[in-house]
Protein backbone atom coordinates (compact mmCIF):
# COMPACT_ATOMS: atom_id res chain seq x y z
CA UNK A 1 25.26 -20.11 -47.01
CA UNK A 2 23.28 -21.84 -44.57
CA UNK A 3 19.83 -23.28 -45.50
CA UNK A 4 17.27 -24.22 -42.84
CA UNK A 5 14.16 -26.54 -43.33
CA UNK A 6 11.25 -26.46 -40.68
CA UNK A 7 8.29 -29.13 -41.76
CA UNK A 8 5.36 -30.42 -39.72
CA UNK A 9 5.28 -34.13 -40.74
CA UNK A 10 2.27 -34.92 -39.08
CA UNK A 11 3.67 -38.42 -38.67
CA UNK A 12 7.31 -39.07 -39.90
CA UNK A 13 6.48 -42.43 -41.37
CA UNK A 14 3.40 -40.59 -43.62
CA UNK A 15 5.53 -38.47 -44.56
CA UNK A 16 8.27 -40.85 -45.78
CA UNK A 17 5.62 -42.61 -48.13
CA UNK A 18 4.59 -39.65 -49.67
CA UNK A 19 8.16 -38.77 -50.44
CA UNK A 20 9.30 -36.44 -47.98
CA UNK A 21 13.38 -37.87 -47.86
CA UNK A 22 13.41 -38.00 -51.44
CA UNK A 23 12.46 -34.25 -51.90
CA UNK A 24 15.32 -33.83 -48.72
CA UNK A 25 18.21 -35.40 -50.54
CA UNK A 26 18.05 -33.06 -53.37
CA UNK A 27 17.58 -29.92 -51.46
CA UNK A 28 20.96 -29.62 -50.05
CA UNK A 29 19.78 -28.15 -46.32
CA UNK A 30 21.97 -27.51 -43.69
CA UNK A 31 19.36 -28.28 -40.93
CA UNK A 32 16.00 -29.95 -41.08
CA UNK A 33 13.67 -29.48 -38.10
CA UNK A 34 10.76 -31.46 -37.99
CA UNK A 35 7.74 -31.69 -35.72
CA UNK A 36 4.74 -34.23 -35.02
CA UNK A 37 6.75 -37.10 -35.65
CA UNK A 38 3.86 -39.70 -34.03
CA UNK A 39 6.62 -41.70 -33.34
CA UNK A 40 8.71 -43.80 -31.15
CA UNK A 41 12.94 -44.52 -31.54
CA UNK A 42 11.92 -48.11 -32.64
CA UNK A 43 8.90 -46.97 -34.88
CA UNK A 44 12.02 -44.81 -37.54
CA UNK A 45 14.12 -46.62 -40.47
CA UNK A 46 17.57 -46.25 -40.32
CA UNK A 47 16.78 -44.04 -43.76
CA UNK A 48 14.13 -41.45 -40.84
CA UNK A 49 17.02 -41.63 -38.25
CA UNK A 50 19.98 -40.25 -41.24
CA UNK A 51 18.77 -39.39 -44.31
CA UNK A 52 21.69 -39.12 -46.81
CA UNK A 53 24.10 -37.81 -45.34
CA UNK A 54 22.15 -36.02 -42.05
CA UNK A 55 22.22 -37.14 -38.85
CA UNK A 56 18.99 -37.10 -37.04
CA UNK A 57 18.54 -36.20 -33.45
CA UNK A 58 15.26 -36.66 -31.62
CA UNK A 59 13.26 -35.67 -28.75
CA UNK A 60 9.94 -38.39 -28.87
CA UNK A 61 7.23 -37.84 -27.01
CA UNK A 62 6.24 -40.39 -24.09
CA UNK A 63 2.21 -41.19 -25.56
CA UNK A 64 2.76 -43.15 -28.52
CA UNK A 65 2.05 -42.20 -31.92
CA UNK A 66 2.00 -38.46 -30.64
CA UNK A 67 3.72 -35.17 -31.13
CA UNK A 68 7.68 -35.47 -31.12
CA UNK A 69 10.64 -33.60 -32.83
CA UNK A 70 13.56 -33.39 -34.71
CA UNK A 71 16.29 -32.20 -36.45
CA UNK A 72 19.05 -33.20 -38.91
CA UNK A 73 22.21 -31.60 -39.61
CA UNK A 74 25.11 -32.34 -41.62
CA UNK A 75 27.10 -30.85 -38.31
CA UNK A 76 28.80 -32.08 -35.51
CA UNK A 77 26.75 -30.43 -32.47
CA UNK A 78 29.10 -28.65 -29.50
CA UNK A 79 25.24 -30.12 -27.34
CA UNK A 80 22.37 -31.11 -27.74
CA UNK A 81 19.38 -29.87 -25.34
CA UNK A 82 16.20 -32.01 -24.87
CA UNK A 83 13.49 -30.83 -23.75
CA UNK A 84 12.88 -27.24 -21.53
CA UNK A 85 13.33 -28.80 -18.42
CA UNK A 86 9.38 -28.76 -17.16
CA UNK A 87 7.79 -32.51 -17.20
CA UNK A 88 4.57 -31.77 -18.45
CA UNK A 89 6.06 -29.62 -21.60
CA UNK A 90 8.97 -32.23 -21.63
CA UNK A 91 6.72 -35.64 -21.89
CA UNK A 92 5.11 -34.60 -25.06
CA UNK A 93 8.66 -34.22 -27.06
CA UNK A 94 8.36 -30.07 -28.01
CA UNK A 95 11.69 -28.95 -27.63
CA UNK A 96 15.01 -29.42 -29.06
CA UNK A 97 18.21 -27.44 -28.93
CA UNK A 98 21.31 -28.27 -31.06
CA UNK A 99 24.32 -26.19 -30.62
CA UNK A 100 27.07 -25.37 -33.07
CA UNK A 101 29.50 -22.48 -31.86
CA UNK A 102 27.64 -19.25 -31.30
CA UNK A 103 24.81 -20.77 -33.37
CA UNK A 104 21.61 -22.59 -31.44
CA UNK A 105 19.03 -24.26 -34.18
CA UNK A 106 15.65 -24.84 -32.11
CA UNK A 107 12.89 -27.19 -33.43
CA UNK A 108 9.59 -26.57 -31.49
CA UNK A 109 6.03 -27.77 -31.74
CA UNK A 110 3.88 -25.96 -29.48
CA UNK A 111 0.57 -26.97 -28.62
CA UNK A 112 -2.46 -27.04 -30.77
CA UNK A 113 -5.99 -25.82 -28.35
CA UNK A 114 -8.13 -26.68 -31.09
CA UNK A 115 -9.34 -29.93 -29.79
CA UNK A 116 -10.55 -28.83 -26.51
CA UNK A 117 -10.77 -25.86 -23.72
CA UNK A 118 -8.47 -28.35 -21.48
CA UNK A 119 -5.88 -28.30 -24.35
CA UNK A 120 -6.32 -24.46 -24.91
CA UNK A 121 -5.08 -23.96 -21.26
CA UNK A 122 -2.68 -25.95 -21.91
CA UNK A 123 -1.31 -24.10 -24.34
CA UNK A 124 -1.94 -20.71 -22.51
CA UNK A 125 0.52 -22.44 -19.59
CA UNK A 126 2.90 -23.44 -22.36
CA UNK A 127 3.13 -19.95 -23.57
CA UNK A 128 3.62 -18.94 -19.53
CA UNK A 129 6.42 -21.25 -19.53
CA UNK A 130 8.23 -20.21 -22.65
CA UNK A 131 8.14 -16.58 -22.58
CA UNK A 132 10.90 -16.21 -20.21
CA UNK A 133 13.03 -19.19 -21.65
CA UNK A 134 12.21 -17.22 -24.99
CA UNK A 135 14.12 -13.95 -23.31
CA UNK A 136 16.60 -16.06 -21.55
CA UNK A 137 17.77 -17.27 -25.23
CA UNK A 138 17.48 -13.79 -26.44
CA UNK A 139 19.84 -12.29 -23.33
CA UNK A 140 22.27 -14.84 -24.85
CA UNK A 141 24.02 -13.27 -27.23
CA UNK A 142 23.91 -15.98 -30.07
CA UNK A 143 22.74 -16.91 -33.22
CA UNK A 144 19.34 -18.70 -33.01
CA UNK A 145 16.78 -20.01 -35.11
CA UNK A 146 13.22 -21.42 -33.71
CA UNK A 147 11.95 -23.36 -36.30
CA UNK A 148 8.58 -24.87 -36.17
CA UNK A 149 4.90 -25.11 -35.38
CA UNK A 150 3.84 -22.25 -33.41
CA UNK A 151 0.21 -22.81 -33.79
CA UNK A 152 -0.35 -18.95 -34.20
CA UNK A 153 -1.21 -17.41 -36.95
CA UNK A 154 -0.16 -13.13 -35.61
CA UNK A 155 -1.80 -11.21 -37.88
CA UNK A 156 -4.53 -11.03 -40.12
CA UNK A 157 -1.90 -11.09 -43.36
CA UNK A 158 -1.12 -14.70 -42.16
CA UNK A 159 -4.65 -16.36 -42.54
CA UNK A 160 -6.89 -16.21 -45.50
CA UNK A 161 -10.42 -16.00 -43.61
CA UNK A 162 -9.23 -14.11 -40.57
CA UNK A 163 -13.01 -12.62 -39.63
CA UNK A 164 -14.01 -16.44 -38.78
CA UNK A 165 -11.19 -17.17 -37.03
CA UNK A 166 -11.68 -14.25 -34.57
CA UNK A 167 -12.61 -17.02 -31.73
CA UNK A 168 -10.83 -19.58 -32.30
CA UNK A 169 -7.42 -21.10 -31.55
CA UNK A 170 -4.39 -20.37 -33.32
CA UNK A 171 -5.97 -16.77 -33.60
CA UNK A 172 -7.12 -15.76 -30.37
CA UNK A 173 -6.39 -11.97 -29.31
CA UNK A 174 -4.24 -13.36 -26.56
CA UNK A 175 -2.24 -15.90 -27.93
CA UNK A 176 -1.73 -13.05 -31.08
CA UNK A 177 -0.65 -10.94 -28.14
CA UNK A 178 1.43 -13.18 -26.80
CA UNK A 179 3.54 -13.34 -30.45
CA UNK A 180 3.48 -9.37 -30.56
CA UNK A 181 5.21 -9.11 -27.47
CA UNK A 182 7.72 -11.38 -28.45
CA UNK A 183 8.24 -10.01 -31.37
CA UNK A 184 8.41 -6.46 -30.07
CA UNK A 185 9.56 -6.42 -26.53
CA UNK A 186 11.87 -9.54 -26.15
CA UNK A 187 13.21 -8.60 -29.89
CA UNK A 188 12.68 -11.63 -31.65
CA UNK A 189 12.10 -11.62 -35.37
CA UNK A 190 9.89 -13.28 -38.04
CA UNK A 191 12.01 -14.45 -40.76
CA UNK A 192 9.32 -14.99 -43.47
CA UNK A 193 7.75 -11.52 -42.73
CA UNK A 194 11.02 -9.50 -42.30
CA UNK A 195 11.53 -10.85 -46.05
CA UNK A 196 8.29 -10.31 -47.27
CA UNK A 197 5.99 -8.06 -45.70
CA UNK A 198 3.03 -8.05 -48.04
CA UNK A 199 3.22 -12.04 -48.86
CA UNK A 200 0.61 -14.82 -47.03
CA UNK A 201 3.02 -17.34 -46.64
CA UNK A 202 0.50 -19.94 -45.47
CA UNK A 203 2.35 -23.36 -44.38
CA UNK A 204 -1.10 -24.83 -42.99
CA UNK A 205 -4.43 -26.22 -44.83
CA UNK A 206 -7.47 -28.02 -43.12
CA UNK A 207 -7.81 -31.04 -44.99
CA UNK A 208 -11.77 -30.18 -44.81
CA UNK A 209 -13.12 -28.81 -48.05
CA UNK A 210 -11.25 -27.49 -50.35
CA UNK A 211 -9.08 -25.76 -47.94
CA UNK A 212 -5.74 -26.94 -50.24
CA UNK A 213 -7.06 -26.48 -53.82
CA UNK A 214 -8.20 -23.02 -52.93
CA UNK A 215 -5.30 -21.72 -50.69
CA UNK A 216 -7.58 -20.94 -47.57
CA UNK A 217 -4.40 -21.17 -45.70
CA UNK A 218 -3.10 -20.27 -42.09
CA UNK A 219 1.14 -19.51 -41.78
CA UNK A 220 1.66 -21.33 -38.12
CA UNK A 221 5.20 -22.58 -39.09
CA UNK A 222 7.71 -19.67 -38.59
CA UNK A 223 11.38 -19.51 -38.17
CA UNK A 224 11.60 -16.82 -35.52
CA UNK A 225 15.22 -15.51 -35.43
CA UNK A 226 18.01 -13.35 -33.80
CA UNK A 227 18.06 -9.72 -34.94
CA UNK A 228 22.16 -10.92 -35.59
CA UNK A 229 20.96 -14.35 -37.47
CA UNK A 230 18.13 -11.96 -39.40
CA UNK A 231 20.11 -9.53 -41.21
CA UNK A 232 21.74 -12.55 -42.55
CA UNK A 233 18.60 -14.04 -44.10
CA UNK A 234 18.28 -13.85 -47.89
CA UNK A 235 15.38 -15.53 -49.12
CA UNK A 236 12.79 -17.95 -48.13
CA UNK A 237 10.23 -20.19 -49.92
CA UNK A 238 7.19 -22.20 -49.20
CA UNK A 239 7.20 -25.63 -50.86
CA UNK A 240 4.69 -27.01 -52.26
CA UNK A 241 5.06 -28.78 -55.22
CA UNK A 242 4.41 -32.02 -53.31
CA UNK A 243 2.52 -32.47 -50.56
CA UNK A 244 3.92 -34.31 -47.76
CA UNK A 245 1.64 -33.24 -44.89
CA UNK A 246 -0.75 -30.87 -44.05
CA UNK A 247 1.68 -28.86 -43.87
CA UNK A 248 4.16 -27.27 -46.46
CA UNK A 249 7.85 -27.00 -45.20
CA UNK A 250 9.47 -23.31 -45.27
CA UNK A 251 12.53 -22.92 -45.83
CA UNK A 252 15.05 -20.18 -45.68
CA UNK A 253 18.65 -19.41 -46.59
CA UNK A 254 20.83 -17.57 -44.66
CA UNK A 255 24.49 -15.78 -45.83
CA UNK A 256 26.50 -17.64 -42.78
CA UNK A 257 28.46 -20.33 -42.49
CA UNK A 258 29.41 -22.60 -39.48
């Protein structure tokens, strides 16, 4: 059994005070992937770098206090791959790759456009960009998990007041598009909704209002998977008897081993 962690920190060292690595050494995950880490190499305690018995790898963004990913396994990685090889996606610390045999394990954070229309193109050229790494991986032949912040919530099963969010980011006809054709065409699958077509699944809450206490919620945090790696997935959870972040970190088992 393999069992695979994907939690927006919205700053690693919040998240540590509010109890994150605590709730991670009893879990007994495989690999953790974490995104927004708002965080430098020099900024982590040795406890954020391994955290009982994990070994972290990073990919930081170059701003400080910005963006930045993650992931810890309790496996030796055959490589590690930073970054997608584009400077502008690469500075802000979005992508990492770790490779173990014919398994990949991917933890993303792709850009938010909620801020701004010059950050909404930016994540329209992000998407550009991916798409055809997104086949590329695909073509592979491998087992791979993307784990992460996609910023997209696809359909309107995966956001609790989807009539207001018509015009806005995260649910915007094309970047809803853009997740239908990768989930149809390219042949990439949504763990959490193969498992459980009829459930929300929200991972996201505004911290305005009441958004929490009354589960107006938004899933953006998928693990998008492998047909191979998705007939192998047996059950997934959101957690949220603690709150570490915004976010709530989803995680799913899967019947393989390394």
């Amino acid at each position: 059994m393999l069992r695979i962690v994907s939690a927006n920190l919205n700053g690693i060292r919040s998240a540590d005070k509010k109890g994150f690595f605590d709730w991670l050494a009893g879990i007994n995950a495989d690999f953790v992937c974490v995104q927004e880490l708002k965080a430098q190499a020099g900024d982590l305690s040795e406890r954020m770098r391994n955290p009982d018995g994990l070994a972290g790898y990073f990919h930081y963004a170059e701003k400080k206090g910005y963006s930045g990913v993650g992931l810890y396994t309790r496996h030796q990685p055959d490589a590690v791959v930073e970054g997608l090889g584009v400077d502008w996606i690469d500075s802000e610390g979005r992508f990492l790759q770790l490779d173990f045999g014919k398994l990949s394990v991917v933890s993303l954070y792709l850009p938010s456009g909620s801020s701004s229309d010059e950050r909404q193109q930016v994540k329209f050229d992000f998407l550009d960009v991916f798409m055809p790494h997104l086949e590329k991986l695909r073509a592979d032949g491998r087992d791979i998990v993307i784990c992460g912040d996609w910023n997209i919530a696809h359909n309107e099963i995966d956001l609790k007041n989807w009539k207001g969010n018509l015009k806005n980011s995260g649910f915007l006809p094309e970047e809803r598009a853009w997740m239908t054709d990768l989930l149809g065409r390219v042949g990439w699958r949504d763990a959490w909704r193969n498992l459980y077509p009829e459930a929300p699944g929200y991972t996201w809450w505004s911290n305005r209002g009441q958004a929490y206490a009354k589960d107006v919620g938004w899933r953006i945090d998928y693990q998008i998977v492998t047909p191979s790696l998705m007939g192998l997935a047996e059950s997934a959870s959101v957690y949220k008897d603690e709150k570490f972040s915004d976010h709530a970190p989803l995680i799913v088992d899967y019947r393989r081993s390394l």
